[in-house]
N, C-alpha and C. Protein backbone atom coordinates (compact mmCIF):
# COMPACT_ATOMS: atom_id res chain seq x y z
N UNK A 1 4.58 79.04 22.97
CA UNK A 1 3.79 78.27 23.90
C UNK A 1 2.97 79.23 24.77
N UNK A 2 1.76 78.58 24.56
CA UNK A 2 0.68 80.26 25.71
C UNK A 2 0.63 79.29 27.20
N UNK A 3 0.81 79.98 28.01
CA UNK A 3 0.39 79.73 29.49
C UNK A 3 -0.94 80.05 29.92
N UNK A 4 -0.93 78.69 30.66
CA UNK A 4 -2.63 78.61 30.83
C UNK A 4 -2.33 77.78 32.47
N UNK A 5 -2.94 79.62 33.13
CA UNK A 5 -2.87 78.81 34.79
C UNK A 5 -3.65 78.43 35.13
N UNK A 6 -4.60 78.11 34.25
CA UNK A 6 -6.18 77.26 34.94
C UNK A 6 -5.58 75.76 35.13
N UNK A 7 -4.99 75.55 33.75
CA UNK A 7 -4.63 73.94 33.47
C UNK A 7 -3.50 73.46 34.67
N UNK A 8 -2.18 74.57 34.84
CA UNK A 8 -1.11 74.37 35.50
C UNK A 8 -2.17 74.30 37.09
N UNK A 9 -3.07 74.86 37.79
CA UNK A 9 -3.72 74.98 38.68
C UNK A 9 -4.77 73.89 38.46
N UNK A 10 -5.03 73.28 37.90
CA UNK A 10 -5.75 71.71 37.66
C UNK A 10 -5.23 70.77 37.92
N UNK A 11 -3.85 70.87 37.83
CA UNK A 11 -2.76 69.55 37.85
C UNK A 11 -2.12 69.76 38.97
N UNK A 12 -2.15 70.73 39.45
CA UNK A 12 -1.28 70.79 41.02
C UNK A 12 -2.40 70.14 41.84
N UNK A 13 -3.20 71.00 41.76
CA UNK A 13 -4.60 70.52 42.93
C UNK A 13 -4.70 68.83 42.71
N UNK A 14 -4.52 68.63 41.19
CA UNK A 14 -5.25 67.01 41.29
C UNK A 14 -3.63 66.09 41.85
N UNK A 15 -2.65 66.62 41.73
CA UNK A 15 -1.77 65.86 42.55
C UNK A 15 -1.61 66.11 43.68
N UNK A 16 -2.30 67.03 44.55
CA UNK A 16 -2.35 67.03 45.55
C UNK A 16 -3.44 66.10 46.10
N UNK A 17 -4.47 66.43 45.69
CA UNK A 17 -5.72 65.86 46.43
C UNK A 17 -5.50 64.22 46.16
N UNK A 18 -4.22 63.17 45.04
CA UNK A 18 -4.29 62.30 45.00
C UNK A 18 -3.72 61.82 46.11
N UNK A 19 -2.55 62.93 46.18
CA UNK A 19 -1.54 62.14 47.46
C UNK A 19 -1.98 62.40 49.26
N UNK A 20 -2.92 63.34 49.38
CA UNK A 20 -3.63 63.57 50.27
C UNK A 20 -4.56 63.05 51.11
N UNK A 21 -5.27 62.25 49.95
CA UNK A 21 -6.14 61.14 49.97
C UNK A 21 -5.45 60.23 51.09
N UNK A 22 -6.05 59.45 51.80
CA UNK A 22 -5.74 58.11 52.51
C UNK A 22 -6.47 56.95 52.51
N UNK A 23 -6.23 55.57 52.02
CA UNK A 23 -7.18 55.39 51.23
C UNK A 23 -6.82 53.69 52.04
N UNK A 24 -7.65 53.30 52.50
CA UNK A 24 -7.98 52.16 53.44
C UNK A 24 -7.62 51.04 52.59
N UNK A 25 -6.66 49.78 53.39
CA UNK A 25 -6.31 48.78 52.85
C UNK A 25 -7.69 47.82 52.74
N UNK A 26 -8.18 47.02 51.40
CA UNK A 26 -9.06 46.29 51.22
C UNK A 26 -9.01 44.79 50.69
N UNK A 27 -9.94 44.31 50.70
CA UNK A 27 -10.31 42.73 49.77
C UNK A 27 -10.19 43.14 48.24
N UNK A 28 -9.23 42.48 47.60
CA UNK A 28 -9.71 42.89 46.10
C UNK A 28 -10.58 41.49 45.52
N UNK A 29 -11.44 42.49 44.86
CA UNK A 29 -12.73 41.10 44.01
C UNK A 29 -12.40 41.22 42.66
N UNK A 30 -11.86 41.11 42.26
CA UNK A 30 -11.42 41.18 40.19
C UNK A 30 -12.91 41.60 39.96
N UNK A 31 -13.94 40.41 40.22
CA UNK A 31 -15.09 40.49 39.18
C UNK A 31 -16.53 41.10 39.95
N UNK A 32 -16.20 42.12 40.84
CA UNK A 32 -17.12 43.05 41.56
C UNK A 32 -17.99 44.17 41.12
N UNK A 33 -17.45 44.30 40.25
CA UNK A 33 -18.70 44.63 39.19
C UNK A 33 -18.58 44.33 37.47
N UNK A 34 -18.51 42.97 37.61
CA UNK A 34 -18.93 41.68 36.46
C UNK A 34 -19.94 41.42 36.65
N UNK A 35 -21.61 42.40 36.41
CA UNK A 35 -22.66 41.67 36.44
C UNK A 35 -23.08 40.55 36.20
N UNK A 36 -23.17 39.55 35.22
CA UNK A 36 -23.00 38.98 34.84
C UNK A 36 -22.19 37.63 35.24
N UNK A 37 -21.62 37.58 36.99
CA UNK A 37 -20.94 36.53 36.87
C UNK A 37 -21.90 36.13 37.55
N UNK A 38 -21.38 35.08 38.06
CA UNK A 38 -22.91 34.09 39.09
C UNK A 38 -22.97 34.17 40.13
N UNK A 39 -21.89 34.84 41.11
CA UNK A 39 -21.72 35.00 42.45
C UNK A 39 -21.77 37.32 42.80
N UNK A 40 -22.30 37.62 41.64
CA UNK A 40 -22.36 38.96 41.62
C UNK A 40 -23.20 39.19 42.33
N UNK A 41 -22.60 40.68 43.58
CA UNK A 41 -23.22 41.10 44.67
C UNK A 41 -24.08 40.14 45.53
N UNK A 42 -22.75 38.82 45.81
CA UNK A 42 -23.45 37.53 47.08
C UNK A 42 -22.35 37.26 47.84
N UNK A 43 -22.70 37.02 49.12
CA UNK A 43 -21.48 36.81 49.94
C UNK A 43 -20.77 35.73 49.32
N UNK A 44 -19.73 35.31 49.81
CA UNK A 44 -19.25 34.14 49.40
C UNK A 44 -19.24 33.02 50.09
N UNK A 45 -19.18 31.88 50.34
CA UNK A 45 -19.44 31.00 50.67
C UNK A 45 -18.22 30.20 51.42
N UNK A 46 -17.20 30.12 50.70
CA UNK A 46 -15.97 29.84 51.20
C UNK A 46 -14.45 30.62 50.15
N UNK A 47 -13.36 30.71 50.84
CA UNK A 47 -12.50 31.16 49.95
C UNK A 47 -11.01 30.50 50.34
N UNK A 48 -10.60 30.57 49.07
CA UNK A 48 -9.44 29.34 49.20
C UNK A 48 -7.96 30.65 48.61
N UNK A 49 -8.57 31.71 48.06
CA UNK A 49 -7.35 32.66 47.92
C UNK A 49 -7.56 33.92 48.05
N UNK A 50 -6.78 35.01 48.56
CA UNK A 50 -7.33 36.41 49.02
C UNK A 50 -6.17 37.22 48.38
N UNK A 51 -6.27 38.44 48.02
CA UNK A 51 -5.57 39.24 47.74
C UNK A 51 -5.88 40.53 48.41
N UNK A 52 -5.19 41.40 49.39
CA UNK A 52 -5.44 42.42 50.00
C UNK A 52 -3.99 43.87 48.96
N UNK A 53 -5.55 44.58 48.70
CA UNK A 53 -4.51 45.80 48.33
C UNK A 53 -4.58 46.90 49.52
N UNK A 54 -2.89 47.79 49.76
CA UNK A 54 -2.82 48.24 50.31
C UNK A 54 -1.55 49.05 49.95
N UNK A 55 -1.59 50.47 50.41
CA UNK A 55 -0.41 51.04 50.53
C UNK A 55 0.54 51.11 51.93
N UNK A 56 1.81 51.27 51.53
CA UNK A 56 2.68 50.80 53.02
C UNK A 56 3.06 52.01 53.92
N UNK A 57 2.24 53.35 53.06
CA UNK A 57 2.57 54.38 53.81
C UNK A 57 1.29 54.88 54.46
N UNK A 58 0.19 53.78 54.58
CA UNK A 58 -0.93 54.17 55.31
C UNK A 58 -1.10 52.85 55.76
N UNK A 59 -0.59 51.95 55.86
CA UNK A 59 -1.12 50.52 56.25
C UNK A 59 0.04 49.21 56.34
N UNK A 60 0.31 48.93 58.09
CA UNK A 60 1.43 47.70 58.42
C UNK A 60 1.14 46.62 57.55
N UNK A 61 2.49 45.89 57.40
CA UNK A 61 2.43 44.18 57.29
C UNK A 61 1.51 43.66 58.21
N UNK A 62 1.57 44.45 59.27
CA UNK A 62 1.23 43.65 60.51
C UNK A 62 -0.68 44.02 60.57
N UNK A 63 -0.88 45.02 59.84
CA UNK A 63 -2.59 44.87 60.05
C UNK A 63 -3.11 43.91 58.80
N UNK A 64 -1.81 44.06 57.42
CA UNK A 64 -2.89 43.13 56.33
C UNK A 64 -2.42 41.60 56.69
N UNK A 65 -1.36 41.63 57.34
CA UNK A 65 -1.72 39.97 57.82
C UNK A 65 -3.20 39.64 58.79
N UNK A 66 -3.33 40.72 59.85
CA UNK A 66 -4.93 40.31 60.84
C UNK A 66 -5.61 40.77 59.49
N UNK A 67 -5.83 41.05 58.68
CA UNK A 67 -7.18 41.35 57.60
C UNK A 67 -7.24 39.65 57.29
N UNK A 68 -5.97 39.43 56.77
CA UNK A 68 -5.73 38.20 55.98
C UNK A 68 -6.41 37.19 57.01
N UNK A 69 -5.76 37.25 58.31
CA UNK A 69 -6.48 35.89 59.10
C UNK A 69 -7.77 36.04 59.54
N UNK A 70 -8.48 37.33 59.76
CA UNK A 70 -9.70 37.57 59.92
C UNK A 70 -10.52 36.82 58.58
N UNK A 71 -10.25 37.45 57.41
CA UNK A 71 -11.38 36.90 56.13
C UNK A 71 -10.98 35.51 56.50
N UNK A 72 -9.63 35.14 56.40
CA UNK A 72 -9.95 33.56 56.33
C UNK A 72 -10.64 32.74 56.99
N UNK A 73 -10.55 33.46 58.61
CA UNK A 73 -11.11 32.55 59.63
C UNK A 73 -12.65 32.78 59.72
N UNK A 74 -13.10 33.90 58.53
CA UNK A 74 -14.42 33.10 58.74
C UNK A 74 -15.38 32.28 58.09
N UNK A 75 -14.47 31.49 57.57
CA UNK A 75 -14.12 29.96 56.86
C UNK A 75 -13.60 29.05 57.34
N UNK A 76 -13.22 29.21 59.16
CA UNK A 76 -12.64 28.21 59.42
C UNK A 76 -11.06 27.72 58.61
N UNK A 77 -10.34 28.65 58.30
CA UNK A 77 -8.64 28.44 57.56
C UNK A 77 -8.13 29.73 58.17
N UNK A 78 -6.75 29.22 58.27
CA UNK A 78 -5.99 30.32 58.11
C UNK A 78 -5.21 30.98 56.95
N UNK A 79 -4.60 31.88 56.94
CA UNK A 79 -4.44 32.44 56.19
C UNK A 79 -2.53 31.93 55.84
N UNK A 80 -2.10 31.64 54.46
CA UNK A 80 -0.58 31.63 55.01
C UNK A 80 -0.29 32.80 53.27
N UNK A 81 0.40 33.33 53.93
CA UNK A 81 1.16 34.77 52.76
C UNK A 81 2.31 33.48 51.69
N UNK A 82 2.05 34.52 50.35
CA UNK A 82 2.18 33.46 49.44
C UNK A 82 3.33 34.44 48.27
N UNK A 83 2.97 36.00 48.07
CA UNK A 83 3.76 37.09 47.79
C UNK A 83 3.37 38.27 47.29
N UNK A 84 3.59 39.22 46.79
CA UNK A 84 3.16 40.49 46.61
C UNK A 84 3.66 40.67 45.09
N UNK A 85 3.57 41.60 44.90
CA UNK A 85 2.94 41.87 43.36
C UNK A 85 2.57 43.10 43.72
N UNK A 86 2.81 44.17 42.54
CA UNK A 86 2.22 45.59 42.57
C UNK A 86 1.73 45.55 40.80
N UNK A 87 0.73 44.79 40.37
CA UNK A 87 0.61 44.93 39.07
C UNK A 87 -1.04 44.53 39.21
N UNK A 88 -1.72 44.15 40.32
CA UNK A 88 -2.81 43.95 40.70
C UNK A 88 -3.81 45.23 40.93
N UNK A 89 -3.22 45.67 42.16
CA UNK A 89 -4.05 46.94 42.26
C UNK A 89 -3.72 47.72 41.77
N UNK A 90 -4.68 49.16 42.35
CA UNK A 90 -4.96 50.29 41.58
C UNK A 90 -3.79 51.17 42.33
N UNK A 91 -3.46 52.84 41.48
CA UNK A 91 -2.28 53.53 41.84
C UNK A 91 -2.66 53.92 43.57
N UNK A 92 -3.94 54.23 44.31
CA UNK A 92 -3.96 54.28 45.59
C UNK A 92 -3.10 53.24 46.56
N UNK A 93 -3.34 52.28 46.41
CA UNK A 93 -3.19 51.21 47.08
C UNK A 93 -2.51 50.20 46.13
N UNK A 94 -0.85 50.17 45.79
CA UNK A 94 -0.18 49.44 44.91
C UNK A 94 0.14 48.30 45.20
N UNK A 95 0.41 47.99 46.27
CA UNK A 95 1.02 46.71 46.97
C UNK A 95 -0.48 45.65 46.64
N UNK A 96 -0.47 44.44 46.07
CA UNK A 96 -1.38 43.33 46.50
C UNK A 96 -0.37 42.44 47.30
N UNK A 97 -1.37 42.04 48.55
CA UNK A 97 -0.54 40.66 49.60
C UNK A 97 -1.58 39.89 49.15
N UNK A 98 -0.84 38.54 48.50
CA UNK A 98 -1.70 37.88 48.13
C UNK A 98 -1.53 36.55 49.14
N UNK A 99 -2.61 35.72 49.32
CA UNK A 99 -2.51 34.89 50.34
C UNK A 99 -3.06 33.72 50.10
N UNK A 100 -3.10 32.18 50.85
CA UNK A 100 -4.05 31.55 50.50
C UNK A 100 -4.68 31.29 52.13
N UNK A 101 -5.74 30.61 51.64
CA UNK A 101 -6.84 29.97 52.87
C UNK A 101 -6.80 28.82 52.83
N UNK A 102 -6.36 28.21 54.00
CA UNK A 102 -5.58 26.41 53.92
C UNK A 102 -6.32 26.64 55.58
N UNK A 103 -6.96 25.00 55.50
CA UNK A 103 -7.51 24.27 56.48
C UNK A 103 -6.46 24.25 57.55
């Protein structure tokens, strides 16, 4: 087996710089870049379900619930938590809180 410290020095750095990273809890859109759908790159109009990804070692229960009641309320709903799932998002941000928007 030949040793190659470029490669072993490629893979340290890139696991570093992954876990280093801090990477802001968000709205997930499945179809955000689905050109092609009909609501591509338009606000939305109203929303009846939200999914916030986030990691728990950069981001409270307690801020993605105000994310959650913020998007909802500006639709006039609140937000009520419905369950989580880590098979949604991406490896940054594993946790999805998924929620709905009820009148």
């Amino acid at each position: 087996m030949q040793y190659r410290p470029f490669a072993a020095l490629t893979l340290i750095l890139s696991v570093f710089l992954a876990t280093a990273c801090e990477s802001p809890a968000y709205i997930h859109n499945p179809i955000e870049f689905k050109r092609d759908a009909k609501n591509f790159n338009k606000d939305i109009k109203d929303r009846d379900e939200l999914t916030i990804c986030y990691n728990k070692s950069d981001t409270s229960a307690q801020d993605v619930l105000e994310m959650a009641k913020d998007e909802c309320g500006k639709f006039g709903k609140s937000a009520k938590f419905v369950n989580q799932d880590r098979l949604t998002c991406p490896l940054m941000n594993p946790i999805a809180a998924n929620f709905t928007c009820v009148k």
